[in-house]
N, C-alpha and C. Protein backbone atom coordinates (compact mmCIF):
# COMPACT_ATOMS: atom_id res chain seq x y z
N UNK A 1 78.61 139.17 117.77
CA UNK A 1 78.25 139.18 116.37
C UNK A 1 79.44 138.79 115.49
N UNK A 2 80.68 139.64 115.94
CA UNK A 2 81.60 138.82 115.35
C UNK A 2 82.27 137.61 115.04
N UNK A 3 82.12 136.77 116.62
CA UNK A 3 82.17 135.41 116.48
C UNK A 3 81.58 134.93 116.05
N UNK A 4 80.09 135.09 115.93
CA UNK A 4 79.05 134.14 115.41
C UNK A 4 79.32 134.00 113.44
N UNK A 5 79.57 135.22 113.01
CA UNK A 5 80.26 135.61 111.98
C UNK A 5 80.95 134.56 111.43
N UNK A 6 82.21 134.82 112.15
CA UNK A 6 83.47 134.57 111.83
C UNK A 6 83.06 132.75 111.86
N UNK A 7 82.89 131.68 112.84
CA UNK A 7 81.94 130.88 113.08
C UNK A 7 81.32 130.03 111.40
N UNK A 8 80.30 131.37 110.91
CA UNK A 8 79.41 130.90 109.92
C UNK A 8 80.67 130.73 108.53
N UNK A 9 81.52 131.72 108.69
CA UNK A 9 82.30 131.66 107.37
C UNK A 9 83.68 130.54 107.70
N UNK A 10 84.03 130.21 108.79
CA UNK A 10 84.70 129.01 108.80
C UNK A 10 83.43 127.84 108.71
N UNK A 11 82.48 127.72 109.40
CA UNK A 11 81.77 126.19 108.88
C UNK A 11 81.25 126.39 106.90
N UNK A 12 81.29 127.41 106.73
CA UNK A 12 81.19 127.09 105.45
C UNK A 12 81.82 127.17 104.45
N UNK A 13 83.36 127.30 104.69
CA UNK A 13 84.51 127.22 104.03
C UNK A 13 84.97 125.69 104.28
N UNK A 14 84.90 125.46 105.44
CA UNK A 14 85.45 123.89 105.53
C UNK A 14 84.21 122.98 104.71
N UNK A 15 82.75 123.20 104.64
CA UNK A 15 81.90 122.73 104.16
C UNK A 15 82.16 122.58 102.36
N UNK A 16 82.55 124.03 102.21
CA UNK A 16 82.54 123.99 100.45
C UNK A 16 84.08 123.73 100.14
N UNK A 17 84.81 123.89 100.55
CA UNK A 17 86.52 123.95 100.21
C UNK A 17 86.72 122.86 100.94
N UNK A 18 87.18 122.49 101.64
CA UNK A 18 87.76 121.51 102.59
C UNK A 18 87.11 120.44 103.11
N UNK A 19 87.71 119.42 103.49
CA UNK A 19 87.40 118.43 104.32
C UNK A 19 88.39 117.53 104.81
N UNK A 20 87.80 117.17 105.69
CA UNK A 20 88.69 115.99 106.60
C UNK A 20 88.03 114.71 106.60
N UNK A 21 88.93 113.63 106.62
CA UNK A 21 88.27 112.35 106.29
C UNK A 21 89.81 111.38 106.72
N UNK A 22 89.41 110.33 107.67
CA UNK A 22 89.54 109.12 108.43
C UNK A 22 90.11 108.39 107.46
N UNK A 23 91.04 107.38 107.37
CA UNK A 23 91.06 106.64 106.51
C UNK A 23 91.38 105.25 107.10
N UNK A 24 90.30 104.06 106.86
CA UNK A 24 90.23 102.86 107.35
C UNK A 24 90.68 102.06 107.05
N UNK A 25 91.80 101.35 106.49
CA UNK A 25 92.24 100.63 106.79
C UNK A 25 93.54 100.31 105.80
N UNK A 26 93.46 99.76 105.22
CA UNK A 26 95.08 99.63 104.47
C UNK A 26 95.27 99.87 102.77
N UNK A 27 94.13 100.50 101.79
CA UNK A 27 94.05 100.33 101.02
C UNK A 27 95.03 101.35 99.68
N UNK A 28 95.92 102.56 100.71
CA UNK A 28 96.91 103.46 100.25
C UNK A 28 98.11 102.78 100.59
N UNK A 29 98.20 102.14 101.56
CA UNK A 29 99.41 101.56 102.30
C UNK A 29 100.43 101.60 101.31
N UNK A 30 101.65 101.67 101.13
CA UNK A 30 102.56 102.80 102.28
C UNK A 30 102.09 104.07 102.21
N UNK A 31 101.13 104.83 101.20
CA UNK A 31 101.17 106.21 101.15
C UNK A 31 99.93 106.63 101.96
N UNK A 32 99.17 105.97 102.29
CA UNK A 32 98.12 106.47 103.58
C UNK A 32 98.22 105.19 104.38
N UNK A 33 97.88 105.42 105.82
CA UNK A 33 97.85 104.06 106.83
C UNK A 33 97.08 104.56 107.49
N UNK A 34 96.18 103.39 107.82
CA UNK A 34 95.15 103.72 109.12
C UNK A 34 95.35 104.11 110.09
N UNK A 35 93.98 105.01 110.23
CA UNK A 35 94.14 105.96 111.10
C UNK A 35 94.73 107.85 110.74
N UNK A 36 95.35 107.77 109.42
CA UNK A 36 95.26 108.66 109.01
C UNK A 36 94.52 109.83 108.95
N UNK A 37 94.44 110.84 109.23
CA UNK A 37 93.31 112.09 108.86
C UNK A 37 93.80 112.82 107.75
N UNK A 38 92.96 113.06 106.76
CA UNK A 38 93.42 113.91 104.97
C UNK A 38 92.76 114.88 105.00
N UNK A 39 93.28 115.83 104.20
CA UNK A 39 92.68 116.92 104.06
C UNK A 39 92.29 116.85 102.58
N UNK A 40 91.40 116.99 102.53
CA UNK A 40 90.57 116.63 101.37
C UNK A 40 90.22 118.18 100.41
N UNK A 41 90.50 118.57 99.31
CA UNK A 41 90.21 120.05 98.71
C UNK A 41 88.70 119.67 97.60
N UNK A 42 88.39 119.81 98.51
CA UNK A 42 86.51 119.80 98.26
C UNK A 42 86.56 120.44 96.66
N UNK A 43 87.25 121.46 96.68
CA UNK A 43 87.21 122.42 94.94
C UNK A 43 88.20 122.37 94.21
N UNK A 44 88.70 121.37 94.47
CA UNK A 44 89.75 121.00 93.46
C UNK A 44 89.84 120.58 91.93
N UNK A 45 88.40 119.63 91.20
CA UNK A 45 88.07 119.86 90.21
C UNK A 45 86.74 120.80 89.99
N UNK A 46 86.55 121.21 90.95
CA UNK A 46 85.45 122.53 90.91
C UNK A 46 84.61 122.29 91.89
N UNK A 47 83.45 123.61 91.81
CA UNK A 47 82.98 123.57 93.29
C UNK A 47 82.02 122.55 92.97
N UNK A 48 81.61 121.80 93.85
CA UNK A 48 80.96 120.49 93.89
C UNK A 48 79.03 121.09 93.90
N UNK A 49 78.11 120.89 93.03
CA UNK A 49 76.91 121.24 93.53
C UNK A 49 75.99 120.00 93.54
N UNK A 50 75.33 119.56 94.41
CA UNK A 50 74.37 118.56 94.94
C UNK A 50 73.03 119.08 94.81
N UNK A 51 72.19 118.72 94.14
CA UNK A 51 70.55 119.01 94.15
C UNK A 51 69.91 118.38 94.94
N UNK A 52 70.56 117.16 95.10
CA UNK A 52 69.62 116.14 96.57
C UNK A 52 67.82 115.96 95.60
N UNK A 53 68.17 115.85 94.37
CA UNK A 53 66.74 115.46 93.90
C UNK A 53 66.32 116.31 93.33
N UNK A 54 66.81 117.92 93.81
CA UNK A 54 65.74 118.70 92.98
C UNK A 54 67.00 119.33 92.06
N UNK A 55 67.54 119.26 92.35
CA UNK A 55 68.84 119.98 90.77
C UNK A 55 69.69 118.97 90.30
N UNK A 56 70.03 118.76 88.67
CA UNK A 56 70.91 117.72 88.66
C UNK A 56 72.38 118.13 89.26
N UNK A 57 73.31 117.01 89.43
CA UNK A 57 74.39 117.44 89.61
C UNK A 57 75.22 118.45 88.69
N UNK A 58 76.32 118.54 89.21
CA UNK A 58 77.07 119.78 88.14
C UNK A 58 77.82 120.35 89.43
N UNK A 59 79.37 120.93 88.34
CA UNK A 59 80.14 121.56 89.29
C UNK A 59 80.58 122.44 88.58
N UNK A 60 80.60 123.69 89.15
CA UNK A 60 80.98 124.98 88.85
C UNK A 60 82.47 125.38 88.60
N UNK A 61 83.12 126.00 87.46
CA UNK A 61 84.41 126.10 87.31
C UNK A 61 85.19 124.59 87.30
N UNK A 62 84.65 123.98 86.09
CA UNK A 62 84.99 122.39 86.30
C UNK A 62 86.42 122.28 85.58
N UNK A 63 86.97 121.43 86.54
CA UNK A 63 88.64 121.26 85.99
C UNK A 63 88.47 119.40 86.10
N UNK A 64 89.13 118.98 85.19
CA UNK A 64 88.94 117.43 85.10
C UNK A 64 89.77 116.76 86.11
N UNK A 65 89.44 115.58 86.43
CA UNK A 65 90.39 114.73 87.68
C UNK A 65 91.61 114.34 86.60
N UNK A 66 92.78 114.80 87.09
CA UNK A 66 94.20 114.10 86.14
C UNK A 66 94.87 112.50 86.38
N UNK A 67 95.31 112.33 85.42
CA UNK A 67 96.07 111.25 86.09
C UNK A 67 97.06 110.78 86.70
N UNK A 68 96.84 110.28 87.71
CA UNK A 68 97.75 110.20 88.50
C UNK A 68 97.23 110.83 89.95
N UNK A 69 96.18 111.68 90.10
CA UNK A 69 95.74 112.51 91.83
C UNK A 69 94.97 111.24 92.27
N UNK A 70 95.18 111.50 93.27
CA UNK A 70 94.85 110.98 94.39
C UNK A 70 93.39 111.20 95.20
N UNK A 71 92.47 110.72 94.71
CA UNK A 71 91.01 111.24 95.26
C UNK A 71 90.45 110.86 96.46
N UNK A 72 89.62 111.76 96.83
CA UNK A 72 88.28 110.71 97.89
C UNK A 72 86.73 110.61 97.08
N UNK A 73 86.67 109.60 97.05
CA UNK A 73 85.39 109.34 96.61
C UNK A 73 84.15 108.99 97.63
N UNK A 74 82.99 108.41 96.79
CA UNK A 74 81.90 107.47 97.24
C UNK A 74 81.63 106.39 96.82
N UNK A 75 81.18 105.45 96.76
CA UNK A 75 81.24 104.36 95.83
C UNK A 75 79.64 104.71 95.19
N UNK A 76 79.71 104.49 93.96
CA UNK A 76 78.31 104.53 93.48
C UNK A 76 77.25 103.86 93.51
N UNK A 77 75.87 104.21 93.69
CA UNK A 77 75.04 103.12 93.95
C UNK A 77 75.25 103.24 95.84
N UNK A 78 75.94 103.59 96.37
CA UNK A 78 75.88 103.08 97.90
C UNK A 78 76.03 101.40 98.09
N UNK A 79 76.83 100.88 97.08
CA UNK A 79 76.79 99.34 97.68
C UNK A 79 77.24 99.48 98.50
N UNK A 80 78.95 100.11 98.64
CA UNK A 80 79.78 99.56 100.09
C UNK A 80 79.75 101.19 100.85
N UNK A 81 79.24 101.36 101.71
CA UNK A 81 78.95 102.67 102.60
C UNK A 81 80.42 103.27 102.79
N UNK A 82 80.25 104.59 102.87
CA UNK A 82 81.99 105.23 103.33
C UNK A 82 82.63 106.19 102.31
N UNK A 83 83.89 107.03 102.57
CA UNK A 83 84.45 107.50 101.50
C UNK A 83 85.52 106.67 101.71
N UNK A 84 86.12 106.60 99.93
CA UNK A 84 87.56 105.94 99.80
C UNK A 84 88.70 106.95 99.35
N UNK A 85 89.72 106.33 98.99
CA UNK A 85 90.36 107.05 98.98
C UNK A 85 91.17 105.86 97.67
N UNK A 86 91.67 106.62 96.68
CA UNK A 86 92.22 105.68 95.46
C UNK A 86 93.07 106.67 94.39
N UNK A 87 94.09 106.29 93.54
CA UNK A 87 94.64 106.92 92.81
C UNK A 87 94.01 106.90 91.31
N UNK A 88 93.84 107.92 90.72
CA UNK A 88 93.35 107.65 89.29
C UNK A 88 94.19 107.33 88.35
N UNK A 89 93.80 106.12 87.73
CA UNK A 89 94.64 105.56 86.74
C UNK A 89 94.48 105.68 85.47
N UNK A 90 93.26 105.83 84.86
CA UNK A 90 92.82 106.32 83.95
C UNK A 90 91.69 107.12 83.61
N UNK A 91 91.28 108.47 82.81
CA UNK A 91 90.51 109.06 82.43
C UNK A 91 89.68 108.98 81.51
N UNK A 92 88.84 109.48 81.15
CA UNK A 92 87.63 109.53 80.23
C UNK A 92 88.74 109.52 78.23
N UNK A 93 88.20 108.76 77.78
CA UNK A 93 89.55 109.00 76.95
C UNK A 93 90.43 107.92 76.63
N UNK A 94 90.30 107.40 77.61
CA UNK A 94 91.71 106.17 77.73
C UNK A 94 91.42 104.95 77.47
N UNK A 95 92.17 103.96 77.35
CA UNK A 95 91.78 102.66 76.97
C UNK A 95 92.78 101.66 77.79
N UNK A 96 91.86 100.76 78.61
CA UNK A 96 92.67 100.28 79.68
C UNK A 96 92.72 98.48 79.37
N UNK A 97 93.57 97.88 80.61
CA UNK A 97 93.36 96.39 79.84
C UNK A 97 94.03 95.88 81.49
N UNK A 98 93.70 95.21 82.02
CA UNK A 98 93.53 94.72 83.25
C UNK A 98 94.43 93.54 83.25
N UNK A 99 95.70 93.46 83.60
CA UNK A 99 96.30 91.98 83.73
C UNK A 99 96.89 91.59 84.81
N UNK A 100 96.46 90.47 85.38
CA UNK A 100 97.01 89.94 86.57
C UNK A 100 97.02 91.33 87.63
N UNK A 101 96.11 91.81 87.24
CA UNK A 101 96.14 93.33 88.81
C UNK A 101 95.99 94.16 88.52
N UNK A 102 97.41 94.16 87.26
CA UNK A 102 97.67 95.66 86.67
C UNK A 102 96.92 96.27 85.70
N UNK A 103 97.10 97.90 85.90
CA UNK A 103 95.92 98.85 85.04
C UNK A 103 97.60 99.10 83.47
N UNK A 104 96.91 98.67 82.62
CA UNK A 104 98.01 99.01 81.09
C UNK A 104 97.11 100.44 80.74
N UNK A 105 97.80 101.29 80.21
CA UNK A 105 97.01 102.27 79.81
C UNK A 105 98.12 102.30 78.42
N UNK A 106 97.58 102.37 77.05
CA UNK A 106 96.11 102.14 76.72
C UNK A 106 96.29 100.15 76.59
N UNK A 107 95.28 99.72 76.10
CA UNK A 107 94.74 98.47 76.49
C UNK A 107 93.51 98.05 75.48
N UNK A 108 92.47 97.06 76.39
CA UNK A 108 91.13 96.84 75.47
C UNK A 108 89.97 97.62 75.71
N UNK A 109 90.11 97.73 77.24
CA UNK A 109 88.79 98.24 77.94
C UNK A 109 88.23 100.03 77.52
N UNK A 110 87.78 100.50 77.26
CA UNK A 110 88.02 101.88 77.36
C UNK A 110 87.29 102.43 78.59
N UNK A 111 87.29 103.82 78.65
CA UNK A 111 86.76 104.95 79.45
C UNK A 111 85.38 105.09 78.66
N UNK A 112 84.54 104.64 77.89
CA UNK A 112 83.82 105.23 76.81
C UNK A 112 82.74 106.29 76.90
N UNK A 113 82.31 106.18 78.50
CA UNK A 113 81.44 107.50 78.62
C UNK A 113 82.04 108.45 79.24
N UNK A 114 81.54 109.65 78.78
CA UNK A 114 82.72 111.17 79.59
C UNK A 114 82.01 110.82 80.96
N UNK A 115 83.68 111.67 81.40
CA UNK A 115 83.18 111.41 83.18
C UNK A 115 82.85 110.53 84.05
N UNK A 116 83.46 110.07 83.47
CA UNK A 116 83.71 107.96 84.23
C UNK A 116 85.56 108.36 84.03
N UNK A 117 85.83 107.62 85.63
CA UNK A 117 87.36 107.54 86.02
C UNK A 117 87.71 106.07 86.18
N UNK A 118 88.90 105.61 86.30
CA UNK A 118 89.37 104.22 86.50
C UNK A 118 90.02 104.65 87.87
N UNK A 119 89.65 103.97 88.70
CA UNK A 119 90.54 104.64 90.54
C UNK A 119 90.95 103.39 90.94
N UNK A 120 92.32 103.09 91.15
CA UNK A 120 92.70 101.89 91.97
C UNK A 120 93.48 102.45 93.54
N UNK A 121 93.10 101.94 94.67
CA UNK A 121 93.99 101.98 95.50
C UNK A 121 95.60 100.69 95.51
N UNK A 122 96.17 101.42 96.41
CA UNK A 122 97.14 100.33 95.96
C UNK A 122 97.78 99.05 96.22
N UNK A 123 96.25 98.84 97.53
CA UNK A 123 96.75 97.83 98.15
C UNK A 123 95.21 96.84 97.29
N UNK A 124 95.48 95.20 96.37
CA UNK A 124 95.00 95.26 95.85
C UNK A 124 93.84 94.22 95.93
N UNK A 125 93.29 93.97 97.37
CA UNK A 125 92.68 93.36 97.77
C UNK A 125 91.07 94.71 98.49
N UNK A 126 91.61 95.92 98.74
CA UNK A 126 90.87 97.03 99.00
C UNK A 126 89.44 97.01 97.82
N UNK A 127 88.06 96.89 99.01
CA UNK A 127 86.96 96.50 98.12
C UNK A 127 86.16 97.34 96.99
N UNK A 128 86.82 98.85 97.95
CA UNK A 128 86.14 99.66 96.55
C UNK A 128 86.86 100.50 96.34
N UNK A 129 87.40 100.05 94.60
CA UNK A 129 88.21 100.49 93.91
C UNK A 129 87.92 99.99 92.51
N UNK A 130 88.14 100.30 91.10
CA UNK A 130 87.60 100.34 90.05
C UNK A 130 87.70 98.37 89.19
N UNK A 131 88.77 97.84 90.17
CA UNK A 131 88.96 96.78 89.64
C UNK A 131 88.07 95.89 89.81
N UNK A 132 87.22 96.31 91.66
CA UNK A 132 86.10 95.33 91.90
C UNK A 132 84.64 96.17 91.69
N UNK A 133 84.86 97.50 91.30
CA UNK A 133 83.59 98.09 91.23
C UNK A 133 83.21 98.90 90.01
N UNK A 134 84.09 98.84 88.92
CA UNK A 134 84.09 99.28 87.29
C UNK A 134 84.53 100.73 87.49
N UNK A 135 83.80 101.51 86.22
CA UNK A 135 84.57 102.88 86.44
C UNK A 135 83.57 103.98 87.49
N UNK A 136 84.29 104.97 87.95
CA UNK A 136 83.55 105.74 88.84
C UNK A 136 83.43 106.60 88.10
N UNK A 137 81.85 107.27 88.48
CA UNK A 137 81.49 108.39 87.81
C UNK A 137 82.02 109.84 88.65
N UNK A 138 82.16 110.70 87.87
CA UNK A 138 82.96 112.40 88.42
C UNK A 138 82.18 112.72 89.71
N UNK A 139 80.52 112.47 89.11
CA UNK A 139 79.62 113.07 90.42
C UNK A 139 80.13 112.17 91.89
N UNK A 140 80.72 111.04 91.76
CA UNK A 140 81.02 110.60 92.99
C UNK A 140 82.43 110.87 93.45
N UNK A 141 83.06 112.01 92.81
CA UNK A 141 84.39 112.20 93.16
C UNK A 141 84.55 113.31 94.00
N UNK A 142 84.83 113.08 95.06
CA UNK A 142 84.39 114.45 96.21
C UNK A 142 85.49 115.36 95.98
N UNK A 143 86.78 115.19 96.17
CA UNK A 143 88.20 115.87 95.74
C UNK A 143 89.78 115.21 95.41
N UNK A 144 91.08 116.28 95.16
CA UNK A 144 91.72 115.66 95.83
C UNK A 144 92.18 115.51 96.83
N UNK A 145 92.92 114.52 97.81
CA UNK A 145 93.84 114.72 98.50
C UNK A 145 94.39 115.29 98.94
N UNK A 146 94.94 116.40 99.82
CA UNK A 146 95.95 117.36 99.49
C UNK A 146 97.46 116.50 100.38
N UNK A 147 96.69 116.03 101.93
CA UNK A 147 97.94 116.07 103.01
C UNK A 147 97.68 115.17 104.31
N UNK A 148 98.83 114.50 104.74
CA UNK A 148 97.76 113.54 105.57
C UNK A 148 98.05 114.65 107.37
N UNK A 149 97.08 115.26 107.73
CA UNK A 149 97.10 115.98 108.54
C UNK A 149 97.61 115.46 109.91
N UNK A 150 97.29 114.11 110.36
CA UNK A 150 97.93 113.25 111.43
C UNK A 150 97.63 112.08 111.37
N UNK A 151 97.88 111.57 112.47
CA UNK A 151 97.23 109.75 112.36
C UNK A 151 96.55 109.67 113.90
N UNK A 152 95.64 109.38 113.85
CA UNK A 152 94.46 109.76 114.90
C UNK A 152 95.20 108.73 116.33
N UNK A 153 95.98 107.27 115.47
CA UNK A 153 96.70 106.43 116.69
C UNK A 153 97.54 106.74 117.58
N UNK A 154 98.28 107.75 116.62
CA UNK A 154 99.72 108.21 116.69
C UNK A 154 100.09 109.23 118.19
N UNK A 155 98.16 109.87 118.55
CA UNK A 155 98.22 110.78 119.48
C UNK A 155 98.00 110.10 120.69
N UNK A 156 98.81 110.73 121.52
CA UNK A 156 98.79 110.41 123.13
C UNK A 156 99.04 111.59 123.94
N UNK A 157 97.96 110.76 124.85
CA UNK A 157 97.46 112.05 125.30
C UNK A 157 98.35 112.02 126.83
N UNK A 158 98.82 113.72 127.27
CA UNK A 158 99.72 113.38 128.52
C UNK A 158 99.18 113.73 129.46
């Protein structure tokens, strides 16, 4: 009983608090590299709640994404399948202006609806990120970052 316990309150601590997530391919480079594993803090701008259709979204004890963290997202819409991983460059608020790559904060473009982020990774060919996919909305912002836990290549086995 106790294991089974103990069991239910670790799968649902790593479920609501935590996560782990893969990272494919070069789009943090130098600060994440493939093959990476992150630890992801699921409640970091608050606890995340999903209705799946029957509740709208909304997150409990909501703290805003800052600038400058380091997120995992989704891409919205499901065009490109996967979580990413990107730095936030600008917030709800801000006014941005796009030149030759770079994010100017402030600029022409704005943030103009609350809860829309500007996320670039930093390698700048990486497909989903705000430069090729506009701004991301909060509901698709899973957490931040916290730590890159290992690199899945890196292990060998003896």
């Amino acid at each position: 009983m106790v294991l089974a316990s103990a069991f239910a309150l670790m799968l649902a601590f790593r479920t609501l608090a935590f996560s782990i997530h893969s990272v494919s391919g070069n789009g943090l480079t130098p600060l994440y590299r493939n093959g990476d594993c992150l630890l992801v803090n699921r409640c970091s701008y608050g606890l995340r709640i999903e209705g799946n259709g029957l509740l709208p979204y909304s997150r409990l004890l909501r703290c805003p994404v800052k600038r400058g963290d380091v997120v995992a997202f989704t891409v919205p819409n499901d065009s490109v399948a996967g979580i990413y991983i990107a730095r936030c460059k600008a917030v709800p608020g801000d006014t941005i202006n796009t030149h030759k790559g770079m994010t100017i904060v402030p600029g022409l473009k704005t943030c103009a609806k609350t809860d829309y982020y500007w996320l670039e990774a930093l390698n700048k060919e990486n497909p989903a990120d705000s430069r090729h996919l506009g701004f991301i909305p909060e509901s698709d912002i899973i957490g931040e970052v916290m730590t890159v836990l290992y690199n899945r290549h890196n292990i060998r086995l003896q």
